[in-house]
C-alpha atoms as a PDB file:
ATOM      1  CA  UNK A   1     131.168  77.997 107.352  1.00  0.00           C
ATOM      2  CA  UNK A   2     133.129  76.122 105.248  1.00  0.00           C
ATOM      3  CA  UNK A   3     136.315  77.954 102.851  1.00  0.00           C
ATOM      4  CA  UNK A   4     135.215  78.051  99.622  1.00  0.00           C
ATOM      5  CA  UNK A   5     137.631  76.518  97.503  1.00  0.00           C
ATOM      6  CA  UNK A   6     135.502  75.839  93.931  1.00  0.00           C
ATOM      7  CA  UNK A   7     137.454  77.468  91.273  1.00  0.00           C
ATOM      8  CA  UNK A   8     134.033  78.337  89.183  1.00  0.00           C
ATOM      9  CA  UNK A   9     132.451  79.866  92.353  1.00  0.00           C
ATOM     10  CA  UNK A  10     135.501  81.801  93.402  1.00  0.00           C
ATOM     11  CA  UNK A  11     135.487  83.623  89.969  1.00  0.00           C
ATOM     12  CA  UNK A  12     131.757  84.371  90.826  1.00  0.00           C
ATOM     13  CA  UNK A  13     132.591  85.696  94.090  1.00  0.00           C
ATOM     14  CA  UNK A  14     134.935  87.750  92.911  1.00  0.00           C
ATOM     15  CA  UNK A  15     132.842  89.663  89.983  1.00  0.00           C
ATOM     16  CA  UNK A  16     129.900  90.010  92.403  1.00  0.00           C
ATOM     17  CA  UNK A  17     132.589  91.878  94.337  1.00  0.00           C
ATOM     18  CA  UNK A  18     133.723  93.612  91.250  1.00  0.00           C
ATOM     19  CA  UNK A  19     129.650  94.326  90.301  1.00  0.00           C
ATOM     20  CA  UNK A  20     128.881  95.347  93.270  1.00  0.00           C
ATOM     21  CA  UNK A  21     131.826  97.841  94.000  1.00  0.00           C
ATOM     22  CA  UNK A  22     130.232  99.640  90.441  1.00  0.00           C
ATOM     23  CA  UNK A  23     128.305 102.461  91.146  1.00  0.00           C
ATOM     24  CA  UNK A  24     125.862 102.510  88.233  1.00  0.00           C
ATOM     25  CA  UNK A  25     126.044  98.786  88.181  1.00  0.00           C
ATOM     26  CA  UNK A  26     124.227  98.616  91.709  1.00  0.00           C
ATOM     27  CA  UNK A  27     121.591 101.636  90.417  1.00  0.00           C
ATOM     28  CA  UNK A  28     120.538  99.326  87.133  1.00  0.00           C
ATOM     29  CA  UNK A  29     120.335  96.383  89.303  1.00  0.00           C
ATOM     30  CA  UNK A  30     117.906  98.404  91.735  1.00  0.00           C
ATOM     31  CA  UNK A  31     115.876  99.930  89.042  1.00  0.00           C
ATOM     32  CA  UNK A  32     115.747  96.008  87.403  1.00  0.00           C
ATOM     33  CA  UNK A  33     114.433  94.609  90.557  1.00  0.00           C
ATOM     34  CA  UNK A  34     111.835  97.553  90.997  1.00  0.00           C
ATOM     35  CA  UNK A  35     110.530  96.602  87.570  1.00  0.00           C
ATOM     36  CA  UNK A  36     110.497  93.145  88.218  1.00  0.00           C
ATOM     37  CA  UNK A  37     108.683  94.352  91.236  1.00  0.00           C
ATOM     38  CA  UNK A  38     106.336  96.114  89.037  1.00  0.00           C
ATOM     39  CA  UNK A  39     105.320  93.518  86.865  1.00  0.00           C
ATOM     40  CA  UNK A  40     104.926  90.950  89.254  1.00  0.00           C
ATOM     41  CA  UNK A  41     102.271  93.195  90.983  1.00  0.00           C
ATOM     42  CA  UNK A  42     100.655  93.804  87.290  1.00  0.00           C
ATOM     43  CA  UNK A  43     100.868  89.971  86.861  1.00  0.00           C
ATOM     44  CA  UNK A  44      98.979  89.530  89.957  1.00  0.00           C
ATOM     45  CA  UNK A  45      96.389  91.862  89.189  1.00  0.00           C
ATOM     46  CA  UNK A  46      95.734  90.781  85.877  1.00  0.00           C
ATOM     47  CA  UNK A  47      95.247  86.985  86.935  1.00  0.00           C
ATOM     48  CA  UNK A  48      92.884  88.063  89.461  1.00  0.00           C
ATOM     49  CA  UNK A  49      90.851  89.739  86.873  1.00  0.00           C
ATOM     50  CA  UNK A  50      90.640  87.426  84.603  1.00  0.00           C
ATOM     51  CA  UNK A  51      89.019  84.918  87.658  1.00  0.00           C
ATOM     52  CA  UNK A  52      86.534  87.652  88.585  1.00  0.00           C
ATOM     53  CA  UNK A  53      85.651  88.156  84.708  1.00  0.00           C
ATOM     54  CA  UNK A  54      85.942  84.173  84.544  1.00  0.00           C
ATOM     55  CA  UNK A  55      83.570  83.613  87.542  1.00  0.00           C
ATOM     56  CA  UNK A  56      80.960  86.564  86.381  1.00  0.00           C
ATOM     57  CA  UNK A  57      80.516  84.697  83.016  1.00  0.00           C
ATOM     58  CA  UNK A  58      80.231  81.300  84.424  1.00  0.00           C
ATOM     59  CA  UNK A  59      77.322  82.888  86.242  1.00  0.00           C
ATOM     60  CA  UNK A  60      75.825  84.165  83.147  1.00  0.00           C
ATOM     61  CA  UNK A  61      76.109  81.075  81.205  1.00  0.00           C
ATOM     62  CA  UNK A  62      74.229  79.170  84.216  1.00  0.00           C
ATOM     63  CA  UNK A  63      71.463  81.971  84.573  1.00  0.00           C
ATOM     64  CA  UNK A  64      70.892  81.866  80.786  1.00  0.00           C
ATOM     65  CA  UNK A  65      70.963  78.227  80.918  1.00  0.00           C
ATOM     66  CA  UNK A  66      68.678  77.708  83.928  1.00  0.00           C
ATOM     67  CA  UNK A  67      66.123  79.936  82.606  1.00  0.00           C
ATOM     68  CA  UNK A  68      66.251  79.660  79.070  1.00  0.00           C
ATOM     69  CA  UNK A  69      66.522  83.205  78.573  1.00  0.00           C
ATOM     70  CA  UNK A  70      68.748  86.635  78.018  1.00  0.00           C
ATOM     71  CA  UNK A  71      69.816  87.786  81.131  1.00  0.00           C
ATOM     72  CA  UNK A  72      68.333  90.999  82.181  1.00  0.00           C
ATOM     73  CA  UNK A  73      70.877  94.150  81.871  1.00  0.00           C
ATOM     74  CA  UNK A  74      69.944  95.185  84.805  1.00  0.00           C
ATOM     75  CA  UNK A  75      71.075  91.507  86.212  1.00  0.00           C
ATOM     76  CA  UNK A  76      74.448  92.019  83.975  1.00  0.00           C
ATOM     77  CA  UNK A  77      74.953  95.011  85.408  1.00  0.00           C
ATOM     78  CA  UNK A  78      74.712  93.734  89.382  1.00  0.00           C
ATOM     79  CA  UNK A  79      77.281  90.718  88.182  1.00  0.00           C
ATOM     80  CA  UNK A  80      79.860  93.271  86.506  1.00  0.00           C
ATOM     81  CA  UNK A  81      79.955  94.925  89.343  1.00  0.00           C
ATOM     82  CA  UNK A  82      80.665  92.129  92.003  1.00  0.00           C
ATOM     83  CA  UNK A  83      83.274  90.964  93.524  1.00  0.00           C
ATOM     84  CA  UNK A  84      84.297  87.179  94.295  1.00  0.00           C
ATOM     85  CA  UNK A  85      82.464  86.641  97.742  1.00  0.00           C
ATOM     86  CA  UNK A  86      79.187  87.893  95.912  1.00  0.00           C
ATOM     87  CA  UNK A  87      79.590  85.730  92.885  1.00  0.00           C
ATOM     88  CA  UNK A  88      80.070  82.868  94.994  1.00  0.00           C
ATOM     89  CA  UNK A  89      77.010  83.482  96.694  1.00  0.00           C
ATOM     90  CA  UNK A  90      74.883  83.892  93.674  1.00  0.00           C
ATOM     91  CA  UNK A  91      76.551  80.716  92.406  1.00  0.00           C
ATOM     92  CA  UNK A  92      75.743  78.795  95.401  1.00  0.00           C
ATOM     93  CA  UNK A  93      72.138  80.314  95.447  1.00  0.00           C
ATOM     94  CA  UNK A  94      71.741  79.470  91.375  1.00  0.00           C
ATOM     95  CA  UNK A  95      71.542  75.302  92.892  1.00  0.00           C
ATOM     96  CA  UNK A  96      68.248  76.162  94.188  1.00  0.00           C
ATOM     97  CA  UNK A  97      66.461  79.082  92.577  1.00  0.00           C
ATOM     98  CA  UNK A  98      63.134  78.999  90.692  1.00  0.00           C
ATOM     99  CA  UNK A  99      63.502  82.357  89.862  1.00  0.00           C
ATOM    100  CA  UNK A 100      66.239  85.250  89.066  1.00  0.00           C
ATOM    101  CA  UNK A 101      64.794  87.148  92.176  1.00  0.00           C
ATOM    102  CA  UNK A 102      65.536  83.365  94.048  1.00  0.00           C
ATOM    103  CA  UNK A 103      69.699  84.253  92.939  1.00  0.00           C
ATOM    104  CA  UNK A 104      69.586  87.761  93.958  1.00  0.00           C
ATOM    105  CA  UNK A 105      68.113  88.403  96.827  1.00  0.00           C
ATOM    106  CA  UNK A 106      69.503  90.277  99.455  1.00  0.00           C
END
């Protein structure tokens, strides 16, 4: 590797050094990276959500559509509950159906 001769990167060097040699420096920089962490994971979890809740409404704005009607609660009930692979399925099946028991079969 080459020296390092860049005046503005030396000095940069050198403070990580000086950071790093700091005790409760290090400890805040571990507990910011855990809650970076943290909220990354949260992030995550909250943009999956809001698919699943994006995809279950999709499919009650095509049932309601489809059939000119208020979908059952029982019907809302089965959609809160599932998870992507099912909605997919009932999306895919919606194409075809003539009737709600058509989309959720099993």
């Amino acid at each position: 590797m080459k020296k390092i001769t860049h005046e503005p990167v030396l000095r940069a060097m050198e403070r990580l050094k000086e950071l790093s040699a700091d005790e409760e420096t290090r400890r805040l920089a571990e507990v910011r990276e855990k809650v970076l962490r943290e909220n990354e994971a949260e992030y995550r979890e909250a943009l999956h959500e809001g698919r699943l809740e994006g995809a279950r409404e999709s499919l009650r704005l095509q049932l309601t559509a489809k059939f000119e009607q208020e979908v059952p609660d029982q019907i809302k009930s089965r959609i809160g509950r599932a998870d992507h692979p099912q909605l997919n399925v009932w999306l895919k099946n919606i194409l075809f159906a003539d009737s709600l028991d058509d989309i959720f079969k099993q």
